[in-house]
C-alpha atoms as a PDB file:
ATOM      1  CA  UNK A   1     -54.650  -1.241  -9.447  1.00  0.00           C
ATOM      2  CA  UNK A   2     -52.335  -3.002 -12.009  1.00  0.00           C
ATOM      3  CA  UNK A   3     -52.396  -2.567 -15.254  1.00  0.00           C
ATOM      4  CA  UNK A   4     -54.117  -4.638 -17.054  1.00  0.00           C
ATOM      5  CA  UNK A   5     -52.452  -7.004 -19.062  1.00  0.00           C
ATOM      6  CA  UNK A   6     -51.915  -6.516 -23.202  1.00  0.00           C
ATOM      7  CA  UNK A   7     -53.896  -9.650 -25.001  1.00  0.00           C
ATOM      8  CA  UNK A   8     -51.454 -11.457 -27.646  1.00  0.00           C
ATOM      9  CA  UNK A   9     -52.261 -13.950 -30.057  1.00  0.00           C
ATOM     10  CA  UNK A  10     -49.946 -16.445 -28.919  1.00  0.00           C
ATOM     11  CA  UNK A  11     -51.999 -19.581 -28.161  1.00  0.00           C
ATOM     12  CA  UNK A  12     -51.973 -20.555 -32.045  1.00  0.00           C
ATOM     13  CA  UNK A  13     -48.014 -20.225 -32.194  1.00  0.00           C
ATOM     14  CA  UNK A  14     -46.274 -23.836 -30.861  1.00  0.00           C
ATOM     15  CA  UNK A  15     -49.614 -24.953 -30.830  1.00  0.00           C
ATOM     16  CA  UNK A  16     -51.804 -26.210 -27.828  1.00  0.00           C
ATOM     17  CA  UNK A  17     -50.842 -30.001 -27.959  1.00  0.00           C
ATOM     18  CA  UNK A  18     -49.765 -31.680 -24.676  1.00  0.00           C
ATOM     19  CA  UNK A  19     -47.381 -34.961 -25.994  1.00  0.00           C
ATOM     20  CA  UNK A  20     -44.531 -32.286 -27.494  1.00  0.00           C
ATOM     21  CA  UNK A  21     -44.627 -30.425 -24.144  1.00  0.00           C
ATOM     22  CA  UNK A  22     -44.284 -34.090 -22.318  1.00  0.00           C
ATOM     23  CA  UNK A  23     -41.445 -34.668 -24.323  1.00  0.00           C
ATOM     24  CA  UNK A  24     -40.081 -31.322 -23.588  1.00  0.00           C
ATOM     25  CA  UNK A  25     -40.388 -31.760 -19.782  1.00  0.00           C
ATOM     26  CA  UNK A  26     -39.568 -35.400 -19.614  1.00  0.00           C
ATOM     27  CA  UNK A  27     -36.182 -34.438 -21.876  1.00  0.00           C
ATOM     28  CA  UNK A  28     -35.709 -31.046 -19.045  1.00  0.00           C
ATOM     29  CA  UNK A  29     -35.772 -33.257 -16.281  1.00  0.00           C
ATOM     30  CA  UNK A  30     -32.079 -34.918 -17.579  1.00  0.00           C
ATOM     31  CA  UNK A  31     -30.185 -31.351 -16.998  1.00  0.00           C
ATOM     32  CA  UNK A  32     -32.335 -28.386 -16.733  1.00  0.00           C
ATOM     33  CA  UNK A  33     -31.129 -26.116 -19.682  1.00  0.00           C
ATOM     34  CA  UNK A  34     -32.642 -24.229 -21.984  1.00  0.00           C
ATOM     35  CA  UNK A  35     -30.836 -24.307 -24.543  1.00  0.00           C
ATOM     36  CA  UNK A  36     -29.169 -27.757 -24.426  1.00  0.00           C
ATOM     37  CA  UNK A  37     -32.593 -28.541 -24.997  1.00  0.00           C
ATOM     38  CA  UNK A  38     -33.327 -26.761 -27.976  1.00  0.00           C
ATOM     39  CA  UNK A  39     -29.738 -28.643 -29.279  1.00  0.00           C
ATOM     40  CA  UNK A  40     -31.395 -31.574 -28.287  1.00  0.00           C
ATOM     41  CA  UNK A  41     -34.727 -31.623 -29.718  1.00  0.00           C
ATOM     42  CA  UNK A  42     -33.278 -29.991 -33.112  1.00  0.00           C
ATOM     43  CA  UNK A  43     -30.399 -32.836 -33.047  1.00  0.00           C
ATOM     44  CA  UNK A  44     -32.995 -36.050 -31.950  1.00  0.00           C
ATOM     45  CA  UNK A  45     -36.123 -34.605 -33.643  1.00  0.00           C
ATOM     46  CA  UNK A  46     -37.622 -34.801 -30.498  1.00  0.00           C
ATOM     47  CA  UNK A  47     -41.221 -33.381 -31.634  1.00  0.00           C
ATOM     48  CA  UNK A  48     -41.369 -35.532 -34.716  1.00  0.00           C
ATOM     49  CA  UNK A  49     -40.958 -32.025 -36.739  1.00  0.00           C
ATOM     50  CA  UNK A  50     -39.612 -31.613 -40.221  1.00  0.00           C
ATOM     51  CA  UNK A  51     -39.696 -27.553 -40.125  1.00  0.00           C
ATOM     52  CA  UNK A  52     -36.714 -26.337 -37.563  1.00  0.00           C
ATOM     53  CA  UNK A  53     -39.973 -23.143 -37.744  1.00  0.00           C
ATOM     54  CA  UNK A  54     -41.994 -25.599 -36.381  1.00  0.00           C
ATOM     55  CA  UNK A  55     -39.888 -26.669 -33.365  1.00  0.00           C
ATOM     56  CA  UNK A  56     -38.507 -23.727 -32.677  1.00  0.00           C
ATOM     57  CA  UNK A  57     -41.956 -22.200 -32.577  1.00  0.00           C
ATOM     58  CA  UNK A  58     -42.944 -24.820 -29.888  1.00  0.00           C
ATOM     59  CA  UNK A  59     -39.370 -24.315 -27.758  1.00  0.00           C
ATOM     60  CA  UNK A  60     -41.352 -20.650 -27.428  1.00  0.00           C
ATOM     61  CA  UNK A  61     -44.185 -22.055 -26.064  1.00  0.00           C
ATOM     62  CA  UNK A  62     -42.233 -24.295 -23.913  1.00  0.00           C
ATOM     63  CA  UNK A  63     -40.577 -21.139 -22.733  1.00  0.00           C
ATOM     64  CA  UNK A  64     -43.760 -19.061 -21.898  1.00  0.00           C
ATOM     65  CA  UNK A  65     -45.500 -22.210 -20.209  1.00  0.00           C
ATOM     66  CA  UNK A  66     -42.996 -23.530 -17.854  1.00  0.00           C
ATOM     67  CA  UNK A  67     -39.447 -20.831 -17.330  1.00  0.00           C
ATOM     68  CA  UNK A  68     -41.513 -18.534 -17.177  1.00  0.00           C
ATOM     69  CA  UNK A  69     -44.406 -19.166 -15.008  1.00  0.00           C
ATOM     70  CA  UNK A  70     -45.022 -17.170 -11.785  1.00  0.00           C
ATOM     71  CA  UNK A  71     -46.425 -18.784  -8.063  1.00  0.00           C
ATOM     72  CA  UNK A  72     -46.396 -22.122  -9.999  1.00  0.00           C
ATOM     73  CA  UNK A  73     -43.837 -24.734  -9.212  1.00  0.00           C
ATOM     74  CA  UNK A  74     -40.769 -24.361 -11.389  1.00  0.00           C
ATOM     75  CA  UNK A  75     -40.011 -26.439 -15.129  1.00  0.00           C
ATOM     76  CA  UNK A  76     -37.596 -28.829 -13.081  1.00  0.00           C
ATOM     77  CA  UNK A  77     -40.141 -30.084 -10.696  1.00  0.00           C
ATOM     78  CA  UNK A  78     -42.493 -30.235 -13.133  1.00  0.00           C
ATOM     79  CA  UNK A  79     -40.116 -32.117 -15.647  1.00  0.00           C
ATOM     80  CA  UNK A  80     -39.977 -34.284 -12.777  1.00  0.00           C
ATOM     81  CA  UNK A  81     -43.828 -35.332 -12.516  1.00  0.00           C
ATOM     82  CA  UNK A  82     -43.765 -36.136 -16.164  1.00  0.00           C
ATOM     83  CA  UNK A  83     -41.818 -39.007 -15.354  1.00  0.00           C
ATOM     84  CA  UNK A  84     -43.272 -39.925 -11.892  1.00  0.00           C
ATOM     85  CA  UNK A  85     -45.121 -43.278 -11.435  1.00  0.00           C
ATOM     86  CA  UNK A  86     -48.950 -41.163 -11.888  1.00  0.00           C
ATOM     87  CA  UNK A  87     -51.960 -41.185 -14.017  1.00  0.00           C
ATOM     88  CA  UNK A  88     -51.584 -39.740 -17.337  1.00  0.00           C
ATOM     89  CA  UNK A  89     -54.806 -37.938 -16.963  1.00  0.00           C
ATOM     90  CA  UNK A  90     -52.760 -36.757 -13.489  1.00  0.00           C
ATOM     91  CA  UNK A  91     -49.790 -35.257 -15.279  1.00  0.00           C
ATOM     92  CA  UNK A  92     -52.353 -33.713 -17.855  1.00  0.00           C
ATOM     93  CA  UNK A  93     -53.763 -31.901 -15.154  1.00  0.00           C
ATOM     94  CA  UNK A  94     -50.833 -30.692 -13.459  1.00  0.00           C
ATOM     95  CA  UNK A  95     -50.219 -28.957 -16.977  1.00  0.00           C
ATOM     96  CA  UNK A  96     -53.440 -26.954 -17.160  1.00  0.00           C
ATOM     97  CA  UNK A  97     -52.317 -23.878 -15.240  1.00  0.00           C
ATOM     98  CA  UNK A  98     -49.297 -23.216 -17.144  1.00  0.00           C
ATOM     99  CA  UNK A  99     -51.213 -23.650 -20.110  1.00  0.00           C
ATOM    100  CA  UNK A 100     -54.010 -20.901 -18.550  1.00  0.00           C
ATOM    101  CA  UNK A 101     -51.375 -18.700 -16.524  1.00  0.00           C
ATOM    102  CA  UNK A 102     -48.797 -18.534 -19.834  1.00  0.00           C
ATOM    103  CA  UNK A 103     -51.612 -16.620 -21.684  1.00  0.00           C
ATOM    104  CA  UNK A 104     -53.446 -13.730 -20.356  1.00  0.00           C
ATOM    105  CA  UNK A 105     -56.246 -13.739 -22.836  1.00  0.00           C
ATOM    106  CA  UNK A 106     -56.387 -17.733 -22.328  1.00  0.00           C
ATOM    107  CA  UNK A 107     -56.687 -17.578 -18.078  1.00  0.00           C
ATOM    108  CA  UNK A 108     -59.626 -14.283 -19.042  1.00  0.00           C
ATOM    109  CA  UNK A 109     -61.654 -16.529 -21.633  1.00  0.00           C
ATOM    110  CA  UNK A 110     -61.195 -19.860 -19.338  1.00  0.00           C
ATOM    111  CA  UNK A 111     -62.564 -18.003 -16.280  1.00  0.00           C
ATOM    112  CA  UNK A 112     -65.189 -16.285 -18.099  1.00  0.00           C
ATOM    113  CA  UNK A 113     -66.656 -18.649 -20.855  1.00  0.00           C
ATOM    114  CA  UNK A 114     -65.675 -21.482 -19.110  1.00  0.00           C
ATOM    115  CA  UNK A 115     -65.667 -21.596 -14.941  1.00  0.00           C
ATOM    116  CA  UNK A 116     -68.676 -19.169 -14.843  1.00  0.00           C
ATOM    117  CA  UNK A 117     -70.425 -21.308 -17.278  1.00  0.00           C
ATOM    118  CA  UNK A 118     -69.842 -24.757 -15.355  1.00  0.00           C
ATOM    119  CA  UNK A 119     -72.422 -23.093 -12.465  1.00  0.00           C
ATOM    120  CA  UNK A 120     -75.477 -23.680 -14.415  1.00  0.00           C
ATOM    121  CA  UNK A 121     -76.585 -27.120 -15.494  1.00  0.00           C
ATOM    122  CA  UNK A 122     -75.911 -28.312 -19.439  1.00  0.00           C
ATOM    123  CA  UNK A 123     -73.091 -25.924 -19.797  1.00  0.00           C
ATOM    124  CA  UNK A 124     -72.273 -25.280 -23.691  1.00  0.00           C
ATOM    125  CA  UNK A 125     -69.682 -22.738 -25.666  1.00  0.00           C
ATOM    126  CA  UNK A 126     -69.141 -22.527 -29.246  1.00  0.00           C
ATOM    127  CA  UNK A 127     -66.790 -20.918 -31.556  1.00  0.00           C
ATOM    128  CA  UNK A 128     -68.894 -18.204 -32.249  1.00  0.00           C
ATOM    129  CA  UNK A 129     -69.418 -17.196 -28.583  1.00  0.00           C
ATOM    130  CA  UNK A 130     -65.517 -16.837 -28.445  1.00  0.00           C
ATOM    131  CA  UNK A 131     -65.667 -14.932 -30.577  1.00  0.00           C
ATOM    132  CA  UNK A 132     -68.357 -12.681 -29.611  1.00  0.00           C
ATOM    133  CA  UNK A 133     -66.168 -12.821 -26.148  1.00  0.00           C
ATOM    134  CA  UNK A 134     -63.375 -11.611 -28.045  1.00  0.00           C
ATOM    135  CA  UNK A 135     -65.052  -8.705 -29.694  1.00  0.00           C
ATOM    136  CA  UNK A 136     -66.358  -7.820 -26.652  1.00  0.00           C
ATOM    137  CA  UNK A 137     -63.000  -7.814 -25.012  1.00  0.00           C
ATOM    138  CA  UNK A 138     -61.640  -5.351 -27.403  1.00  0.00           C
ATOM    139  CA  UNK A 139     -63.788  -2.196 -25.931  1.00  0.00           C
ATOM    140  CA  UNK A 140     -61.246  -2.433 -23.359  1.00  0.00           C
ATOM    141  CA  UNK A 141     -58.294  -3.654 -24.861  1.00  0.00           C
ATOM    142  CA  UNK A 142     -57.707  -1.613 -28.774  1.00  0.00           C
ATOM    143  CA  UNK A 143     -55.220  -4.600 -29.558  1.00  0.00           C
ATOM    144  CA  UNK A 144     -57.628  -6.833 -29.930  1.00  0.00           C
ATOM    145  CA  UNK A 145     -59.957  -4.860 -32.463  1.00  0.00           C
ATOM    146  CA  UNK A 146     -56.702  -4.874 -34.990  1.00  0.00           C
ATOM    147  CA  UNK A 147     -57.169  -8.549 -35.218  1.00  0.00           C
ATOM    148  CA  UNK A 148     -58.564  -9.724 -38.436  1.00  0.00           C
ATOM    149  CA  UNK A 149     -62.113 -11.639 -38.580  1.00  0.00           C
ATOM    150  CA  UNK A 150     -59.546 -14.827 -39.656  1.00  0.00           C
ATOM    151  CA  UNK A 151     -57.409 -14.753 -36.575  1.00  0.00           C
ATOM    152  CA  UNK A 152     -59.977 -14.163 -34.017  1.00  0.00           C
ATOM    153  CA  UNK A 153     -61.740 -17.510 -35.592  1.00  0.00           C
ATOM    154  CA  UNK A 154     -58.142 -19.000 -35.700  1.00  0.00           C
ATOM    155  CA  UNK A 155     -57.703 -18.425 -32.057  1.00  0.00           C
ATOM    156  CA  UNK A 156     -61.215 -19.188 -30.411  1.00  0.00           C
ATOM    157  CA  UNK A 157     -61.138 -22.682 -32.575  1.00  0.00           C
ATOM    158  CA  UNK A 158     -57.339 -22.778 -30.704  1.00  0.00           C
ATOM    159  CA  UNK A 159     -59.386 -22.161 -27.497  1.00  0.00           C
ATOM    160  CA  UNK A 160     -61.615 -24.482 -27.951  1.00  0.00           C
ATOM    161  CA  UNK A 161     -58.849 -26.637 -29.080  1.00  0.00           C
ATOM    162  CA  UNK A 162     -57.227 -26.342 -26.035  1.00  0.00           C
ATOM    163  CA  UNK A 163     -60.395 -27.168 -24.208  1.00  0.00           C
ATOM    164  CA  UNK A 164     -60.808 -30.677 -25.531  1.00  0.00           C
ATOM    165  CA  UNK A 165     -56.847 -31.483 -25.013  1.00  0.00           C
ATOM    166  CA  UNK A 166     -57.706 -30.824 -21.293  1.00  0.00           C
ATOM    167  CA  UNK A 167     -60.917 -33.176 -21.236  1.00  0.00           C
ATOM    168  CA  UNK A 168     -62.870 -29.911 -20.621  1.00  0.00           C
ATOM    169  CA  UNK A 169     -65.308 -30.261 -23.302  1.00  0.00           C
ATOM    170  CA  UNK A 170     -66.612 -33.336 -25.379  1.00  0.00           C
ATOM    171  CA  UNK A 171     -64.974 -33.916 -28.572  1.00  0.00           C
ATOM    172  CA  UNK A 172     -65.762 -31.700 -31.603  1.00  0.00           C
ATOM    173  CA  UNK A 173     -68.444 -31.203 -33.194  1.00  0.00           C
ATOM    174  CA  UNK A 174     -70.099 -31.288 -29.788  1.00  0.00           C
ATOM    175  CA  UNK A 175     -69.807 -28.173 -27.702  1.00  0.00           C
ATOM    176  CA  UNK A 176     -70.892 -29.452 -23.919  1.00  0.00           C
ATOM    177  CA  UNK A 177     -68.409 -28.200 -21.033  1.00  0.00           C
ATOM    178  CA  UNK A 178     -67.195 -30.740 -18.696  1.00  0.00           C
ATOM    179  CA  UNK A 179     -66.319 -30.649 -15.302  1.00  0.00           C
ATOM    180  CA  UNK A 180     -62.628 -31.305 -14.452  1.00  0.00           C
ATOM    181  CA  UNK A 181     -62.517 -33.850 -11.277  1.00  0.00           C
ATOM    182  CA  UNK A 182     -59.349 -33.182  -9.535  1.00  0.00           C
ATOM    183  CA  UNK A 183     -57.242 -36.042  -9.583  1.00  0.00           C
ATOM    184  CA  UNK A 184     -55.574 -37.074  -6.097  1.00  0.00           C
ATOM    185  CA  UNK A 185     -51.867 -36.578  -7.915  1.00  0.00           C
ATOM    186  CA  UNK A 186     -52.560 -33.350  -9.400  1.00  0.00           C
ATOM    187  CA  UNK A 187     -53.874 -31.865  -6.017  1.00  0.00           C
ATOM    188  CA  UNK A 188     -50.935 -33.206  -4.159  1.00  0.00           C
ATOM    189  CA  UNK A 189     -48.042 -32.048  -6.467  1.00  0.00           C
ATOM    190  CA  UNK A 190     -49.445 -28.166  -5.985  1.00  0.00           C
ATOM    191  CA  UNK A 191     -50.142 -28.752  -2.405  1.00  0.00           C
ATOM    192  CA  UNK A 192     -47.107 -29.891  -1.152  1.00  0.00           C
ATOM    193  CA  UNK A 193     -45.239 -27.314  -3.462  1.00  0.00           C
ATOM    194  CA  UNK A 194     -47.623 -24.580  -1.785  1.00  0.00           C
ATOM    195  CA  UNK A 195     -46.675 -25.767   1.256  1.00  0.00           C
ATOM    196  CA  UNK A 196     -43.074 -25.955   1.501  1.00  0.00           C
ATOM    197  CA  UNK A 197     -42.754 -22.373  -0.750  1.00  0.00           C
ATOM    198  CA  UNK A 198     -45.279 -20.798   1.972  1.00  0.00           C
ATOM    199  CA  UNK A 199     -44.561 -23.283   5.178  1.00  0.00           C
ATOM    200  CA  UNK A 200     -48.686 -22.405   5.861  1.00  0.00           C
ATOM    201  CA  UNK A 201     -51.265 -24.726   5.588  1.00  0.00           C
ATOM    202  CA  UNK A 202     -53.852 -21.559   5.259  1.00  0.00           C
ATOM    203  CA  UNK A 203     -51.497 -20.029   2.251  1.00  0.00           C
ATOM    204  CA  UNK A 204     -51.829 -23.269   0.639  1.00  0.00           C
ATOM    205  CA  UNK A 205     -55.634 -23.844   1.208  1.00  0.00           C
ATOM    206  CA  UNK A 206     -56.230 -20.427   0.315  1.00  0.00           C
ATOM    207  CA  UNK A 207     -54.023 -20.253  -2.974  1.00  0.00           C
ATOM    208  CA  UNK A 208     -55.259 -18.979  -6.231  1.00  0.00           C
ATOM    209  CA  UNK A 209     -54.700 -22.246  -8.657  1.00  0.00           C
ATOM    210  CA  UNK A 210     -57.652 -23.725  -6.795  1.00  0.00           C
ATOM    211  CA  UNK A 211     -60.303 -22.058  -9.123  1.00  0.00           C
ATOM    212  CA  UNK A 212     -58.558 -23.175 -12.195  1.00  0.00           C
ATOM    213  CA  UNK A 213     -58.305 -26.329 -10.793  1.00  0.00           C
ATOM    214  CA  UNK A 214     -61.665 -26.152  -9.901  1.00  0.00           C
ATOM    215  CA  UNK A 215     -61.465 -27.126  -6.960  1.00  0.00           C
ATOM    216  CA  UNK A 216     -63.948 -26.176  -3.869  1.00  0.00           C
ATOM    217  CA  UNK A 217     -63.671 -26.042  -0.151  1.00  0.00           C
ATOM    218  CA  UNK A 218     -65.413 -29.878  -0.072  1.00  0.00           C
ATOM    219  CA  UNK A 219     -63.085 -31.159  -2.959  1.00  0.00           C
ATOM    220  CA  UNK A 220     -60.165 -30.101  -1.296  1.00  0.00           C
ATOM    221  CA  UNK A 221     -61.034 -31.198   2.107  1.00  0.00           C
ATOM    222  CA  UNK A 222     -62.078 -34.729   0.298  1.00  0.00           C
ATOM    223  CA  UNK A 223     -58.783 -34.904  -1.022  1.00  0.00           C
ATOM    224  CA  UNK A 224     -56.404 -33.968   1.872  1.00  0.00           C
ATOM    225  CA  UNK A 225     -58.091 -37.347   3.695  1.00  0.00           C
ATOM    226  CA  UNK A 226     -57.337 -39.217   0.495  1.00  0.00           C
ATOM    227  CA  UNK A 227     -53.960 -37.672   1.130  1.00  0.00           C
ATOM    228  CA  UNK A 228     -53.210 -39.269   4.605  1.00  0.00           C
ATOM    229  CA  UNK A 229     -54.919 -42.567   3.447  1.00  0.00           C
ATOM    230  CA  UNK A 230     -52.120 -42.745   1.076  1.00  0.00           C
ATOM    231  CA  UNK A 231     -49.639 -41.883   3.575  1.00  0.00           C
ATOM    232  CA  UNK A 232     -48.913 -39.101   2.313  1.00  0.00           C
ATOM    233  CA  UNK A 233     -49.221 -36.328   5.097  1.00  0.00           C
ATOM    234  CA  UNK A 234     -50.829 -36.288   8.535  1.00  0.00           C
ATOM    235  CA  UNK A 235     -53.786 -34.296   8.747  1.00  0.00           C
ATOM    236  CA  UNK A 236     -56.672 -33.564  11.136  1.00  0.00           C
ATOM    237  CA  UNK A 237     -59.211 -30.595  11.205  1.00  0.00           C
ATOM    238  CA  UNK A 238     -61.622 -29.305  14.026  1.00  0.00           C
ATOM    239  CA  UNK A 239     -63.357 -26.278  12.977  1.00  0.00           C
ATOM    240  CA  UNK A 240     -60.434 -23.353  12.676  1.00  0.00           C
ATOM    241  CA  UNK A 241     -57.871 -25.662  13.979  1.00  0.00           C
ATOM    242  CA  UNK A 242     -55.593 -27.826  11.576  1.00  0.00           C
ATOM    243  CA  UNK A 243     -52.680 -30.043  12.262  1.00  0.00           C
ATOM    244  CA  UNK A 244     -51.020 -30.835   8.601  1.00  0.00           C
ATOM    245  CA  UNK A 245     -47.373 -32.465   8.786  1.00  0.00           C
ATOM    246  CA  UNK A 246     -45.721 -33.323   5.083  1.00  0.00           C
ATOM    247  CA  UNK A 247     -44.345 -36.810   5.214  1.00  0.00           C
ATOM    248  CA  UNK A 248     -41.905 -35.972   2.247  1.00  0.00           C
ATOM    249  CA  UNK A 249     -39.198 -33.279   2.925  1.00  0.00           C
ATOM    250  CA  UNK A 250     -40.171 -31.574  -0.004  1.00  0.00           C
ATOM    251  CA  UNK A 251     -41.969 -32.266  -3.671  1.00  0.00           C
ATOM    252  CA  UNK A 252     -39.554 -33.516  -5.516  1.00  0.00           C
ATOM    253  CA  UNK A 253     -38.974 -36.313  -2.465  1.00  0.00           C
ATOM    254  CA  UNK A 254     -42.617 -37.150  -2.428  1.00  0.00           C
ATOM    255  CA  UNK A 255     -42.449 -37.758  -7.124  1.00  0.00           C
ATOM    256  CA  UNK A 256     -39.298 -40.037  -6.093  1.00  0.00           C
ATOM    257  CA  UNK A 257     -40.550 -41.993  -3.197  1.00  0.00           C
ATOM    258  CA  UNK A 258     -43.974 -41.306  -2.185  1.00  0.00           C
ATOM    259  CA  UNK A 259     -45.709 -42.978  -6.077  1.00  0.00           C
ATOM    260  CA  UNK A 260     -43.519 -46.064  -6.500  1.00  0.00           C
END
């Protein structure tokens, strides 16, 4: 067994918006570094910030999201997809797991309170039931029972925060779940990453971004034949036996030529 992970209070710090992490990527995607970025968005106020605190705080959070995200694809394809010819509600998704994956208490509270609640019908969660959750959570993790009563309201309002960015639950002060519906895009960008990191159609179909994506067996199947109406892979399925060929070398091939 591994050990189990340490729960930080990070979600609060660089905040959970999604337009400075756009910028971020969309900025990336011109060279790549680090650190010429952090020139960059000091030097052009990229984030609209008047506190270098501030920006630096959310150069963190770019940091923990996107260099440093494991069995994800990596910040320079994604900097790519930020400035493909998609949905915006698209590129939102494509976000959500290293929003989730970034933050271990975040991915345990969004499978818990969240996925397990979208299996009954009417699904609600409010503040206080985070932070029930959280209190709760602390029998097994000590770090969490140093937290004030302040900062565990801070961070489930952050959690719910991050809910609504996502579309996951109607606008406050309403507290209803809802459903993501995986956008064509958004399923093709991890596929096709999946696929030419694993070269298997099973390793792909079998991945473990699916749940967060919430994504089923039907959903998926729905949207690889979406897929090869747009011409963007062959694919054919009888039973156990697949044929699935890529019509785009790679991902970054299929954000340049397969959306104009």
């Amino acid at each position: 067994m591994g050990e189990a992970p340490r729960y930080l209070s990070h979600l609060h710090r660089g905040g959970t918006g999604l337009a400075e992490m756009r910028r971020l990527l969309e900025a990336f995607a011109d060279h790549g570094d680090y650190h010429r970025l952090r020139e960059q968005a000091l030097r052009e106020n990229l984030l609209g910030k008047t506190s270098e605190h501030m920006v630096d705080a959310m150069l963190q959070a770019f940091r923990r999201r996107f260099l440093r995200a494991e069995d994800l694809p990596p910040a320079p394809v994604v900097a790519l997809a930020m400035r493909a010819h998609m949905p915006e509600a698209a590129k939102a998704q494509i976000l959500l797991p290293y929003y989730i994956r970034a933050d271990s208490l975040v991915e345990e509270c969004y499978r818990s309170l969240v996925l397990a609640r979208l299996k009954v019908p009417a699904p609600v969660l409010t503040r206080d039931e985070v932070v029930e959750h959280l209190l709760k959570l602390g029998e097994g993790h000590p770090e969490l029972l140093k937290w004030s009563a302040y900062l565990r309201l801070r961070w489930a309002r952050g959690f719910l925060a991050l809910l609504r960015q996502f579309g996951l639950m109607e606008r406050h002060p309403r507290t209803s779940l809802r459903r993501l519906y995986l956008l064509l895009e958004c399923f093709a960008f991890f596929w096709l990453w999946l696929c030419q990191k694993d070269g298997s159609f099973w390793d792909a179909e079998r991945d473990k971004i699916w749940p967060l994506l919430q994504a089923d067996g039907r959903q998926k199947e729905e949207l690889l034949l979406q897929g090869q109406l747009r011409g963007w892979w062959h694919y054919q399925r009888a039973g156990d036996i697949v044929s699935f060929t890529p019509r785009y070398a790679s991902v970054e091939e299929w954000l340049e030529g397969g959306l104009a």
